[in-house]
Protein backbone atom coordinates (compact mmCIF):
# COMPACT_ATOMS: atom_id res chain seq x y z
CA UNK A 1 6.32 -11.16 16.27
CA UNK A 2 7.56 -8.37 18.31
CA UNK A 3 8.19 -4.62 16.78
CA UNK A 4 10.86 -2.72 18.13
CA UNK A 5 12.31 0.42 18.60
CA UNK A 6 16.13 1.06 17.91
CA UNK A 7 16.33 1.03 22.00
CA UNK A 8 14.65 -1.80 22.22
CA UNK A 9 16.44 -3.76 20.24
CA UNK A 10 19.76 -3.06 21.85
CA UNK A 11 17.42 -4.10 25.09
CA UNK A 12 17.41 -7.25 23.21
CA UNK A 13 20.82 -7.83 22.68
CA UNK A 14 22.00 -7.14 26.08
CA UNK A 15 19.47 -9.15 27.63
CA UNK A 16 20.38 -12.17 25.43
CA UNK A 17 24.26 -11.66 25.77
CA UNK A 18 23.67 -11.19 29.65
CA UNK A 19 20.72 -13.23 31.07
CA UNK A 20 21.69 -16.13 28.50
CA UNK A 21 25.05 -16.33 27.93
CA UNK A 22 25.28 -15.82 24.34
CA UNK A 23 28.88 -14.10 22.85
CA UNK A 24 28.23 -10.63 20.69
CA UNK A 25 30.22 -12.61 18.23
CA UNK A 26 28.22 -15.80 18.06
CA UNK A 27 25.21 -13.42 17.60
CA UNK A 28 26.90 -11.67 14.63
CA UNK A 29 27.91 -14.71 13.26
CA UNK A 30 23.99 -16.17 13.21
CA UNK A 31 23.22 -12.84 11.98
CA UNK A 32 25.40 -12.90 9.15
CA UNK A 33 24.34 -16.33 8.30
CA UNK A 34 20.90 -16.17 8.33
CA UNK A 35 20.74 -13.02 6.17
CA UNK A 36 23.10 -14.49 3.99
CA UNK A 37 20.70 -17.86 3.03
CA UNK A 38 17.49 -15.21 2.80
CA UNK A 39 19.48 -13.11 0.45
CA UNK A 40 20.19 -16.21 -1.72
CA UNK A 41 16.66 -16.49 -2.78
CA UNK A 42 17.44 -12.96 -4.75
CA UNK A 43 21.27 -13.33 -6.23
CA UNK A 44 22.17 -16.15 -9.02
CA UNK A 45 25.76 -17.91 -9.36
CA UNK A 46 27.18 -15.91 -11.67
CA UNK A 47 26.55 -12.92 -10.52
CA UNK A 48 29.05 -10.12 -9.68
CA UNK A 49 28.49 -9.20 -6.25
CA UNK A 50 29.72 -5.43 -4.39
CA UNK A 51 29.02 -5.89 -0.31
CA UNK A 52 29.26 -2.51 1.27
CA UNK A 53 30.33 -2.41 4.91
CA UNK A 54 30.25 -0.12 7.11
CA UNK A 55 31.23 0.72 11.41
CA UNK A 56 29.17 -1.02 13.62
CA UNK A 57 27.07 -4.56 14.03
CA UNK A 58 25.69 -3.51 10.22
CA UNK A 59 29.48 -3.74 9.54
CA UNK A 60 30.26 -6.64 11.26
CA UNK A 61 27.74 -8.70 9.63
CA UNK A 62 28.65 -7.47 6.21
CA UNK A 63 31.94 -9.11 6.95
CA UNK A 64 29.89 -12.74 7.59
CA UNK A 65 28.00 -12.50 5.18
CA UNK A 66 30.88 -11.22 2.49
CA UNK A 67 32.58 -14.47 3.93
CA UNK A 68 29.69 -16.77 3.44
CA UNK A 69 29.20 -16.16 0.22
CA UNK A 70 32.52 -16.42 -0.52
CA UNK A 71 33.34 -19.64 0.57
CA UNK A 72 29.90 -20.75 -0.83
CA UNK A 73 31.91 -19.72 -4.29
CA UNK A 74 30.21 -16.73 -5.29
CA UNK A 75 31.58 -13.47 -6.86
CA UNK A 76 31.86 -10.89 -4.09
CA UNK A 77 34.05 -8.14 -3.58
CA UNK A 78 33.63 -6.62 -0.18
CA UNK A 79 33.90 -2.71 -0.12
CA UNK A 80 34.86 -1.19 3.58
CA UNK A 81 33.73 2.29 3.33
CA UNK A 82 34.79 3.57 6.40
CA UNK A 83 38.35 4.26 8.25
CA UNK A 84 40.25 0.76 10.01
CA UNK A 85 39.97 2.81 13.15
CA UNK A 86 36.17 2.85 12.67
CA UNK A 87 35.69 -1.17 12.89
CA UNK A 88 35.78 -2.17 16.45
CA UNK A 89 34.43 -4.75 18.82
CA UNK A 90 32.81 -7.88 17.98
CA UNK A 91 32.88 -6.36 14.00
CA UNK A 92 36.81 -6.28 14.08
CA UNK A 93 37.03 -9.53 15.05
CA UNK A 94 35.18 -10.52 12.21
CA UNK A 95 37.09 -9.04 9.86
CA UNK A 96 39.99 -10.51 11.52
CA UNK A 97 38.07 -14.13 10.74
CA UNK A 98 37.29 -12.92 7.10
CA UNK A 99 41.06 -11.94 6.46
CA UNK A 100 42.18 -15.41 8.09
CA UNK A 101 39.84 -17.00 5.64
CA UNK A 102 41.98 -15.62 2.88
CA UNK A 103 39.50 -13.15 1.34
CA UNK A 104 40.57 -9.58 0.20
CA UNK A 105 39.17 -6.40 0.54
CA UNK A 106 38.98 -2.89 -0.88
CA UNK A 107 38.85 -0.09 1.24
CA UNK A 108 37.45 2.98 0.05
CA UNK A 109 39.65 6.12 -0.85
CA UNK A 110 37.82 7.75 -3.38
CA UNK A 111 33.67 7.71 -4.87
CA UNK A 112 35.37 7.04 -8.59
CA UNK A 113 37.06 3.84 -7.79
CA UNK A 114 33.80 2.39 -5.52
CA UNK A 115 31.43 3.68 -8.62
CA UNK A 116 33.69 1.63 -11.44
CA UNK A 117 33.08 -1.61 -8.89
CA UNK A 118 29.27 -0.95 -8.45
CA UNK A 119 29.10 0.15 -12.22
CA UNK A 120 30.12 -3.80 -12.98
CA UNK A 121 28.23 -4.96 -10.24
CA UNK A 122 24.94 -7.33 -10.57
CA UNK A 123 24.16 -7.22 -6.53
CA UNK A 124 24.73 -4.59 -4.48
CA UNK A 125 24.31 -5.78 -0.71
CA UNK A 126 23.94 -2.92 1.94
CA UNK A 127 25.56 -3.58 5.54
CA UNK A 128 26.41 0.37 6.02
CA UNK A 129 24.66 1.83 8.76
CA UNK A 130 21.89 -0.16 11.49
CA UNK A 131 19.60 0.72 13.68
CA UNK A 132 21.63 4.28 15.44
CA UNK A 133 21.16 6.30 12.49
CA UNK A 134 19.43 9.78 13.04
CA UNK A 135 19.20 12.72 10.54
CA UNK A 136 20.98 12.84 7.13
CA UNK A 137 23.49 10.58 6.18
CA UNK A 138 27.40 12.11 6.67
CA UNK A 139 29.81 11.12 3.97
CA UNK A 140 31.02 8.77 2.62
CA UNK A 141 27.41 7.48 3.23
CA UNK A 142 25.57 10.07 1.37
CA UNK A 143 27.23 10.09 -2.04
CA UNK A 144 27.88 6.37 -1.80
CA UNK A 145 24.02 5.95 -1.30
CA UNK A 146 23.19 8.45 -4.36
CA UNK A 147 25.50 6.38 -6.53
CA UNK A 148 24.00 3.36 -5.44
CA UNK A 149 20.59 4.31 -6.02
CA UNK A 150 21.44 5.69 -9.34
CA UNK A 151 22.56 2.21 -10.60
CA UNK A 152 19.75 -0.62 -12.15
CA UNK A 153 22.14 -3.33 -10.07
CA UNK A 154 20.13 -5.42 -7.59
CA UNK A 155 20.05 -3.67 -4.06
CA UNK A 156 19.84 -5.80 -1.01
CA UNK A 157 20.08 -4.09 2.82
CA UNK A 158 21.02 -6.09 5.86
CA UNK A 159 18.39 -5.19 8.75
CA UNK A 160 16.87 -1.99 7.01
CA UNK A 161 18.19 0.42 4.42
CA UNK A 162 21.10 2.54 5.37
CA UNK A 163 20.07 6.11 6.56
CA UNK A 164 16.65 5.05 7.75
CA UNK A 165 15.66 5.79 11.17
CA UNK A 166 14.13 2.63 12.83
CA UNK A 167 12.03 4.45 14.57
CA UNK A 168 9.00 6.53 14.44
CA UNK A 169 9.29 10.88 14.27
CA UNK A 170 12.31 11.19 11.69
CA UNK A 171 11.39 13.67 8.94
CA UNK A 172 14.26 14.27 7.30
CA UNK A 173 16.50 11.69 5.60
CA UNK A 174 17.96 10.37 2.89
CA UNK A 175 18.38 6.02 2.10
CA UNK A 176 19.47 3.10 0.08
CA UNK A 177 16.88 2.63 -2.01
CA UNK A 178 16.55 -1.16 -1.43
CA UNK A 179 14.34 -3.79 -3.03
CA UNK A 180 14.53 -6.16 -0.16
CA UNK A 181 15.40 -6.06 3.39
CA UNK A 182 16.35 -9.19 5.27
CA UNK A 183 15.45 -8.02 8.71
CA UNK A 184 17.50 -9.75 11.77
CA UNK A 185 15.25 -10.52 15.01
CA UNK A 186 12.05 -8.26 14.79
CA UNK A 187 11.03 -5.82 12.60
CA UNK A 188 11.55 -2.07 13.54
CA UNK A 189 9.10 0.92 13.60
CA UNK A 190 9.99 2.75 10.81
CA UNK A 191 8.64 -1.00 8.25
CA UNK A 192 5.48 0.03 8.89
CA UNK A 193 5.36 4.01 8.25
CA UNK A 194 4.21 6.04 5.30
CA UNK A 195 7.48 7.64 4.87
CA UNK A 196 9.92 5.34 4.91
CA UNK A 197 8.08 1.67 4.44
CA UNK A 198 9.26 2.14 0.48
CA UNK A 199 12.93 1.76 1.35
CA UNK A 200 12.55 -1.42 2.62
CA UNK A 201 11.33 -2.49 -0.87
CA UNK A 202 10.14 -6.49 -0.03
CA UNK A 203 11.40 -7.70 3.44
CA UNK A 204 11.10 -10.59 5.76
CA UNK A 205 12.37 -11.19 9.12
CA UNK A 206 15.06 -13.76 10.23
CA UNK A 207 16.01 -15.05 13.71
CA UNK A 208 19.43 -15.43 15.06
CA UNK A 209 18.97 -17.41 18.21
CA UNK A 210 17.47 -14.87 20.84
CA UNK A 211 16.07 -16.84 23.78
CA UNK A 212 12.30 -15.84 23.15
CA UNK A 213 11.07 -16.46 27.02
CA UNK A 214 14.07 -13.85 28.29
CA UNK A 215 13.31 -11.17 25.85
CA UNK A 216 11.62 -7.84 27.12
CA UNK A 217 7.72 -7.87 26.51
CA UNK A 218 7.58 -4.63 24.47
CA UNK A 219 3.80 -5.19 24.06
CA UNK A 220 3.66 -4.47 20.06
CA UNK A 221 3.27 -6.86 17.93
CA UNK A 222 2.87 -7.77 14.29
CA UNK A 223 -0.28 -9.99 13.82
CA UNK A 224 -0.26 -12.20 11.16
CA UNK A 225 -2.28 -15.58 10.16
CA UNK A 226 -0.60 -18.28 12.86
CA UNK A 227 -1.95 -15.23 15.63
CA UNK A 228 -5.33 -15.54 14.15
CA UNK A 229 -5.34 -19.71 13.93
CA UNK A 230 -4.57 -19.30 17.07
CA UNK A 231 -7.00 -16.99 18.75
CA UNK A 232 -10.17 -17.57 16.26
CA UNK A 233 -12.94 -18.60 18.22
CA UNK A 234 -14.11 -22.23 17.35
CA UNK A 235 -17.84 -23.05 16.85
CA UNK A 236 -19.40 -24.99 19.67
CA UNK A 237 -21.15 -27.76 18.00
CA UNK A 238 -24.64 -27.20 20.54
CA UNK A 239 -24.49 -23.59 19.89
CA UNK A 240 -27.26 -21.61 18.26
CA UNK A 241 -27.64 -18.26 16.93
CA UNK A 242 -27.88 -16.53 20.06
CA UNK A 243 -24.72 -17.77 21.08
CA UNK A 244 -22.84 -16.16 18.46
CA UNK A 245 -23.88 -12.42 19.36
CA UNK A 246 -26.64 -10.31 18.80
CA UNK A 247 -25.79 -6.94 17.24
CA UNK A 248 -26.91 -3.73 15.75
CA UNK A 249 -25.95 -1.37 13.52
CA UNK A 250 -27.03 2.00 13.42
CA UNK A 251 -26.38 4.20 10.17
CA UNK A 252 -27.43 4.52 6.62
CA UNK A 253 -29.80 7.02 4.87
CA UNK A 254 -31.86 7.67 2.45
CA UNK A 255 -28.82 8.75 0.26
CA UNK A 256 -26.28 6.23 2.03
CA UNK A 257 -28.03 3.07 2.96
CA UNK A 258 -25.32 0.87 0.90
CA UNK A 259 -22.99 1.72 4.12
CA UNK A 260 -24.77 0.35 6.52
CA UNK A 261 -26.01 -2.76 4.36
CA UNK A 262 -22.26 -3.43 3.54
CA UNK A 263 -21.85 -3.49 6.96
CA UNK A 264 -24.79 -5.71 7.85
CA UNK A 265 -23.80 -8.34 5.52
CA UNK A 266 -20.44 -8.48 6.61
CA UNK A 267 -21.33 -8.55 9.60
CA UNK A 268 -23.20 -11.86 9.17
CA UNK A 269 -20.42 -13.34 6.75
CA UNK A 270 -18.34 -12.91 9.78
CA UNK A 271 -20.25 -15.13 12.03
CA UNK A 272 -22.50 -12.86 13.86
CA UNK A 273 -25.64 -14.67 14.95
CA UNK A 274 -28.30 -12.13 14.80
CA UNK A 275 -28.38 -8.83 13.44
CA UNK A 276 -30.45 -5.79 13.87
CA UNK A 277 -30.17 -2.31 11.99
CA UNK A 278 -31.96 0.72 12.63
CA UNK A 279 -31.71 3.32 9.59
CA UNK A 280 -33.86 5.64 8.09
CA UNK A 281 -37.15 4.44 7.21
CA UNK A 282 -36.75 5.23 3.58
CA UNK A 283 -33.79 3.46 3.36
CA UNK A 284 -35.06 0.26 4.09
CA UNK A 285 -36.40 -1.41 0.79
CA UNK A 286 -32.80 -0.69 -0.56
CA UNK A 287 -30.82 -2.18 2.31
CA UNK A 288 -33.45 -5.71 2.97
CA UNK A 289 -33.35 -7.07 -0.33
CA UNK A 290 -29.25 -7.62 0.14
CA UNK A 291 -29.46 -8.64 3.50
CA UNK A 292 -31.96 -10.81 4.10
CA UNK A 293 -31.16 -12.27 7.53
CA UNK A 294 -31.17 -8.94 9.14
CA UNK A 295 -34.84 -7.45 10.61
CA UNK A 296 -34.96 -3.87 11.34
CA UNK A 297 -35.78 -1.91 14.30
CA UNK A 298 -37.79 1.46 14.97
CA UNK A 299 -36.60 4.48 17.42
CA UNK A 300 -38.25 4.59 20.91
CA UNK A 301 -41.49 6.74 20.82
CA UNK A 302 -41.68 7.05 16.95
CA UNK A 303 -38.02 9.02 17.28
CA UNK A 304 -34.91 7.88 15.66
CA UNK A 305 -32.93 6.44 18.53
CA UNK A 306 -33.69 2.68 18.90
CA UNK A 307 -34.10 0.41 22.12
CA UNK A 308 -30.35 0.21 23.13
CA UNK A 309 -31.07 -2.37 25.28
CA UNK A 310 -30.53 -6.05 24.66
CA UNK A 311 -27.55 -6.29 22.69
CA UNK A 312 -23.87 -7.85 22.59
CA UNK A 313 -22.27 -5.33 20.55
CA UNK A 314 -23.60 -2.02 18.95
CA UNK A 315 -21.61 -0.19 16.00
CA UNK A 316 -22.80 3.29 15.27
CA UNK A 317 -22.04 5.76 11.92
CA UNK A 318 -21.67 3.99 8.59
CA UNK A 319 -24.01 6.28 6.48
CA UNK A 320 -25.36 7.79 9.53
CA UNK A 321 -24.92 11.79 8.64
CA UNK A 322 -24.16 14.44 10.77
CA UNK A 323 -27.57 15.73 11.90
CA UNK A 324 -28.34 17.31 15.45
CA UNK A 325 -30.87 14.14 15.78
CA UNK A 326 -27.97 11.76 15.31
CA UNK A 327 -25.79 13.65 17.93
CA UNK A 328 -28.79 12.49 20.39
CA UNK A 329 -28.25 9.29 19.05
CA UNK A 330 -24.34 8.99 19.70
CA UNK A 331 -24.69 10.80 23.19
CA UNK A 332 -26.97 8.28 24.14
CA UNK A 333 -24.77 5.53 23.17
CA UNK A 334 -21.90 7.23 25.14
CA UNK A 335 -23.90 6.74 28.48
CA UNK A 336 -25.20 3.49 27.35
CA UNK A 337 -22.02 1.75 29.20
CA UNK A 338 -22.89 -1.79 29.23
CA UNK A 339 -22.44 -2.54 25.52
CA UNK A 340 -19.48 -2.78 23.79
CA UNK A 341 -19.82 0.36 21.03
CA UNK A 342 -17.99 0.40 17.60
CA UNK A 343 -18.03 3.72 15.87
CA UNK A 344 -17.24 4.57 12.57
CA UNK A 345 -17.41 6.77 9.32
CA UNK A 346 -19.75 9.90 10.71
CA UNK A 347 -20.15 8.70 14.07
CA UNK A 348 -16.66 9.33 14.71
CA UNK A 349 -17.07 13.05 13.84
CA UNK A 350 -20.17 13.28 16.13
CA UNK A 351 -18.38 11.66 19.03
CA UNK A 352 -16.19 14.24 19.51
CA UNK A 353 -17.82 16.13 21.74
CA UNK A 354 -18.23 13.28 24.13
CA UNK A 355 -14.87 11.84 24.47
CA UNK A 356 -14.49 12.81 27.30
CA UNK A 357 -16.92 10.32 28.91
CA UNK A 358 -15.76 7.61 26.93
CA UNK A 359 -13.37 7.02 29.76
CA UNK A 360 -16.72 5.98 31.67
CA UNK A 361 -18.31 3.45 29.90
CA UNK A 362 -17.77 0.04 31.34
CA UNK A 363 -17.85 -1.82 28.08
CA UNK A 364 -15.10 -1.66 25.59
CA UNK A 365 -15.44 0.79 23.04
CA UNK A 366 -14.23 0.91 19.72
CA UNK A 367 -13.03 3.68 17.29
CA UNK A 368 -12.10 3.06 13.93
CA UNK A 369 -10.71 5.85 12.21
CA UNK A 370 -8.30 6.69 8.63
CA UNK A 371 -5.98 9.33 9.53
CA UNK A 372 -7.87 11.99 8.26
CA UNK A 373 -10.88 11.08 10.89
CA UNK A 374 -8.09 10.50 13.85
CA UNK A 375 -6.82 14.28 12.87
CA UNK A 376 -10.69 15.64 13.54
CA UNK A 377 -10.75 13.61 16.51
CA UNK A 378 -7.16 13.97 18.24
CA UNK A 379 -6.46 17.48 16.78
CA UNK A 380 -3.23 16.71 15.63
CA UNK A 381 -2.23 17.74 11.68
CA UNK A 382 -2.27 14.25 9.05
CA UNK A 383 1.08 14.63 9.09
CA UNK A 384 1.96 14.63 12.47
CA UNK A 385 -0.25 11.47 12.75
CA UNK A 386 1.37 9.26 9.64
CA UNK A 387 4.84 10.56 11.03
CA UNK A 388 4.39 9.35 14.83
CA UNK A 389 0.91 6.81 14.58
CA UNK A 390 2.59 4.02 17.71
CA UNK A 391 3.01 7.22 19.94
CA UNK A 392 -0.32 9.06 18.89
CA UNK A 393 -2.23 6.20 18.82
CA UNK A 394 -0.98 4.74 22.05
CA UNK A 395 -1.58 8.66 23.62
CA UNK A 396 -5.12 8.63 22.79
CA UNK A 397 -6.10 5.75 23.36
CA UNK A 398 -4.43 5.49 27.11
CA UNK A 399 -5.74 9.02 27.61
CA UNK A 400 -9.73 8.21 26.42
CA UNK A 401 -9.99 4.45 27.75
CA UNK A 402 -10.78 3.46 23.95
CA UNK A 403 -9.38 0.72 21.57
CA UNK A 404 -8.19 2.93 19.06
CA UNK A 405 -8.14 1.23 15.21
CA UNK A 406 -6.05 3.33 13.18
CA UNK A 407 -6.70 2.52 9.58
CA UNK A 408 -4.18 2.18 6.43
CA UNK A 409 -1.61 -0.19 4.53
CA UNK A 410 -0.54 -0.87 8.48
CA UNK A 411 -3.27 -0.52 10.37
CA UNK A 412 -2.62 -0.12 14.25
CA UNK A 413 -4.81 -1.41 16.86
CA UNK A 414 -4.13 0.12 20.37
CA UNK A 415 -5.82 -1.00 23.20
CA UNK A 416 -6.62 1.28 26.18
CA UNK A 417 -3.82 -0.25 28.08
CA UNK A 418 -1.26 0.32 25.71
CA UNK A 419 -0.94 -2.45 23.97
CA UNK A 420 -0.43 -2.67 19.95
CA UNK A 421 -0.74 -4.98 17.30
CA UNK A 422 -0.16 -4.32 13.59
CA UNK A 423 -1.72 -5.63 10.56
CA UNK A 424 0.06 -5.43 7.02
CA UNK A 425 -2.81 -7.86 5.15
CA UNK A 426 -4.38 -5.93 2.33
CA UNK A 427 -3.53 -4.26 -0.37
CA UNK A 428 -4.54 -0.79 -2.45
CA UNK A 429 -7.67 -2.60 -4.08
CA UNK A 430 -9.37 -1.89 -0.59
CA UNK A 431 -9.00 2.57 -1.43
CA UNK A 432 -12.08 1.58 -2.04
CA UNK A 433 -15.63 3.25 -0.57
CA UNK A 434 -17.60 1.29 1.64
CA UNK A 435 -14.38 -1.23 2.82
CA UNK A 436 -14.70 0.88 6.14
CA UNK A 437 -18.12 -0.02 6.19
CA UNK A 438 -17.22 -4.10 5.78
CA UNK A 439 -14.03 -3.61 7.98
CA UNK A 440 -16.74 -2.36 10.86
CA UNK A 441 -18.98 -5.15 10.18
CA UNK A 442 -16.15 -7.74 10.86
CA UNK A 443 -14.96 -6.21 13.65
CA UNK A 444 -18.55 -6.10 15.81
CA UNK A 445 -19.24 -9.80 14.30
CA UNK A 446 -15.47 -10.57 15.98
CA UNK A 447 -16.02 -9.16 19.09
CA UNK A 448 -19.34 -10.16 20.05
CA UNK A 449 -18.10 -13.83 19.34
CA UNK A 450 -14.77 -13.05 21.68
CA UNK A 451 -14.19 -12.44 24.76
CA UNK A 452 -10.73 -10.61 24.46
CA UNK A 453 -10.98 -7.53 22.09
CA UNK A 454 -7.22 -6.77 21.25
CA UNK A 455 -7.92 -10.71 19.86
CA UNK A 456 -10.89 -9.96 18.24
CA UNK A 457 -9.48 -6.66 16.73
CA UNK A 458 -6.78 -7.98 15.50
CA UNK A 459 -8.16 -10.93 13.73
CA UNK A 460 -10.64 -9.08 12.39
CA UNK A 461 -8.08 -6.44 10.44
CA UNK A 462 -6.34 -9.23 9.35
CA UNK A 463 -9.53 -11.44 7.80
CA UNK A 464 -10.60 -8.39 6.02
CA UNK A 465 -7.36 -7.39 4.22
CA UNK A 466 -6.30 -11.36 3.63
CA UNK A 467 -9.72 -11.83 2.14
CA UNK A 468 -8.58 -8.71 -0.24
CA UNK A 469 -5.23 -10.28 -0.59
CA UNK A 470 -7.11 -13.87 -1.93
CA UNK A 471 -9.26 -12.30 -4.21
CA UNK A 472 -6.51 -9.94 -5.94
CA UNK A 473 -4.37 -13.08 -6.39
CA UNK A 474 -7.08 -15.35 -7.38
CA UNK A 475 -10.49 -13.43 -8.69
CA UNK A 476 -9.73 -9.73 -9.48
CA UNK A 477 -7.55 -6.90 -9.80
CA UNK A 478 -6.64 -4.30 -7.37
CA UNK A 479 -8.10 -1.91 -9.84
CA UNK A 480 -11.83 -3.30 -9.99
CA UNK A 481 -11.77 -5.15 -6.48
CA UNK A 482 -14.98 -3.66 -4.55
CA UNK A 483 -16.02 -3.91 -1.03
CA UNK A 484 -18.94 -6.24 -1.70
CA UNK A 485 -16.62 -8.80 -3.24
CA UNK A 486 -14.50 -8.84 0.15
CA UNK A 487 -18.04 -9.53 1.57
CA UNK A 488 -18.58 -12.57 -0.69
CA UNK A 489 -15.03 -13.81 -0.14
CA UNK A 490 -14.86 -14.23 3.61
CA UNK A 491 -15.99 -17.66 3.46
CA UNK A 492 -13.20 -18.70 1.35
CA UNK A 493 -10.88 -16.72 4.20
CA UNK A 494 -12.79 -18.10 6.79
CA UNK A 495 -11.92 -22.26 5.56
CA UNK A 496 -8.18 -21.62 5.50
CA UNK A 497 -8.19 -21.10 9.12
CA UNK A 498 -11.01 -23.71 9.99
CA UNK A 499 -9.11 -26.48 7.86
């Protein structure tokens, strides 16, 4: 599923109404339709219904959906809240077709007469303002939204909430406080962003009959389970354990060798075939008992920097510290370009001073950082990072040669040639410490058993947050949900898609 910008999805529009034929009208008639029938699953027959429309498509497919549920015999009273001279285009004509229908409506003239409506209301359905909103809202919108999110009525939004920015970089703003969004076509930036992901409330996405194969490929996409059913490499049945990649992990310490275990073992959950760690030598008696099927390896001439050699995927930091020996350790990996690197946790504040030869390396490599760790490593503030992440990410990423993994409730994965996918599986029981370590493990096991990354990436974000998701619904709470149980529950992940 594609994510858009507000440009893009006017792209969209006039690519469907030109290269295929389809009428503005028809489109704001499936629109209004289909948001209509998703908005059913949260209104009941008897209740009183206030639809607020505004200028624009929004407006226009207020009127639809005003219509539709009035002729499906529901309550509604439609509120215009903007000027006649404001409704124009392919919206004017269907208010034309809701007035021919027979159905009344109330145009605003004054806040006290709208707030009497919405103060008998049971629904309040939003179809205001779309996708060309920028900055605050102007009034009437502003003191129509404040009344609106004032009220305990329920509060529905056509597309997203009126007054916020679809895309990415808008600060400041004020919205309808919605608690669901029925999204038409593909969802925009601004779903998946800190700041304003909470106005959306609960949201899905419905289509309205744009020809896929014409649209533009906008190369950003939200992942979800059919992707990974789809991409998930399938077990040969003459493999063996060679075949499934042999990798090693370098990290833990004698105060931190649960990070690197963690990492191991999910490592091996995940499919891996062999797996090798090299860690302090003190560390080992805590790490082998809990991972068993991993041996251990010693540094080249009694040092600390193991035989690089001979691998199919190396991931670096989880535990590691930040000692001058293990800067040797990650410059060494930087010029080691044959083997696709992960790095991680410490390792990304040590490769700093090397990024610029990451560009180099032949094989892929990996970063994984929370926005905290991209700040160190980009230089930009946190909050320039949650405000922007597609256009940061995307920067860096083109700019270093590196698949970039941007962790958090919507993790972005960017590859070095621009290309993004998004992951929304997962909830807050994995604000946990050590689910870095067992995200990094997944991700090495995926790509040494892959041969495209973005693929292996991207199913691997996605099997460690819907393993989270299982066990919260099923096994645990978000409260007491630790990173070792996501460990133990892959295999229960790992069935759904092999069934």
């Amino acid at each position: 599923m594609d994510i858009v910008t507000a440009q893009e999805m006017y792209e969209r529009d006039r690519v469907a109404m030109e290269a295929a034929g389809l009428d503005g009208k028809l489109l704001m008639e499936n629109a209004g339709r289909a948001v209509t029938y998703d908005l059913l699953r949260h209104i009941q027959k008897e209740h009183a219904i206030v639809v607020l429309i505004g200028a624009g498509n929004n407006g226009g497919d207020g009127f639809v959906i005003a219509r539709t549920l009035l002729n499906l015999g529901y309550d509604v009273e439609a509120w215009q809240v903007v000027p006649d001279t404001k409704i124009t285009g392919d919206a004017e004509a269907h208010k034309k077709i809701f007035q021919a229908s027979g159905h009344p409506y109330r145009l605003l003239k004054s806040s006290e007469d709208l707030n009497t409506s919405l103060g008998c209301a049971d629904v309040c359905i939003d179809a205001m303002l779309g996708i060309g909103v920028k900055g605050r809202l102007k009034e009437p919108y502003a003191e129509i939204v404040r009344l609106c999110n004032e009220k305990s009525f329920v509060r529905l939004s056509v597309d997203l909430p009126s007054g916020v920015p679809a895309d990415e970089g808008e600060e400041d703003f004020e919205a309808f406080q919605a608690h669901y969004t029925s999204i038409i076509d593909a969802p925009k930036q601004s779903v998946f962003l800190q700041s304003t992901r909470p106005y959306y409330g609960e949201w899905s996405v419905v289509e309205i009959g744009l020809p896929p194969q014409l649209l533009p490929d906008h190369r950003r996409r939200l992942w979800g389970a059919a992707d990974v059913k789809r991409t998930l490499p399938e077990r040969d049945a003459h493999s063996h354990k060679g075949s499934h990649g042999k990798g090693l992990i370098i990290g833990g310490s004698r105060l931190m060798p649960g990070s690197v275990a963690m990492t191991a073992r999910a490592a091996l959950r995940s499919g891996a075939g062999l797996i090798a760690v090299s860690t302090d030598p003190e560390a080992i008696p805590s790490i082998s008992p809990y991972v068993q099927e991993a041996t251990f390896v010693e540094g080249k001439d009694g040092g600390q920097v193991p035989v690089l050699e001979g691998y199919d995927g190396i991931a670096v930091g989880m535990g590691l510290g930040r000692t001058s020996v293990m800067v040797t350790v990650v410059e060494q990996l930087v010029h080691e370009k044959e083997t696709p690197l992960l790095v991680d946790a410490d390792g990304l504040y040590l490769i700093k001073g090397f990024l610029q030869e990451l560009e180099k390396r032949e094989a892929p490599t990996v970063l994984t950082p929370h926005p905290g760790e991209f700040a160190h490593l980009s230089g930009l503030s946190i909050k320039e990072i949650l405000n922007s992440p597609f256009s940061h990410s995307k920067e860096f990423a083109e700019k270093h040669g590196v698949y970039l993994v941007l962790k958090g409730p919507s993790t972005i994965i960017t590859g070095p040639d621009g290309e993004q996918r998004v992951n929304i599986s997962g909830n807050a029981g994995l604000a946990k410490g050590g689910s870095g370590d067992v995200l990094s493990g997944i991700l090495l096991s995926m790509m040494m058993q892959g041969e495209d990354v973005m693929n292996a990436l991207s199913n691997g974000c996605f099997l460690h947050g819907s393993t989270a998701d299982l066990l919260v619904q099923d096994e645990h709470a978000k409260i007491d949900l630790l990173a070792s149980d996501v460990i133990e529950g892959l295999s229960r992940t790992f069935r759904t898609f092999s069934s």
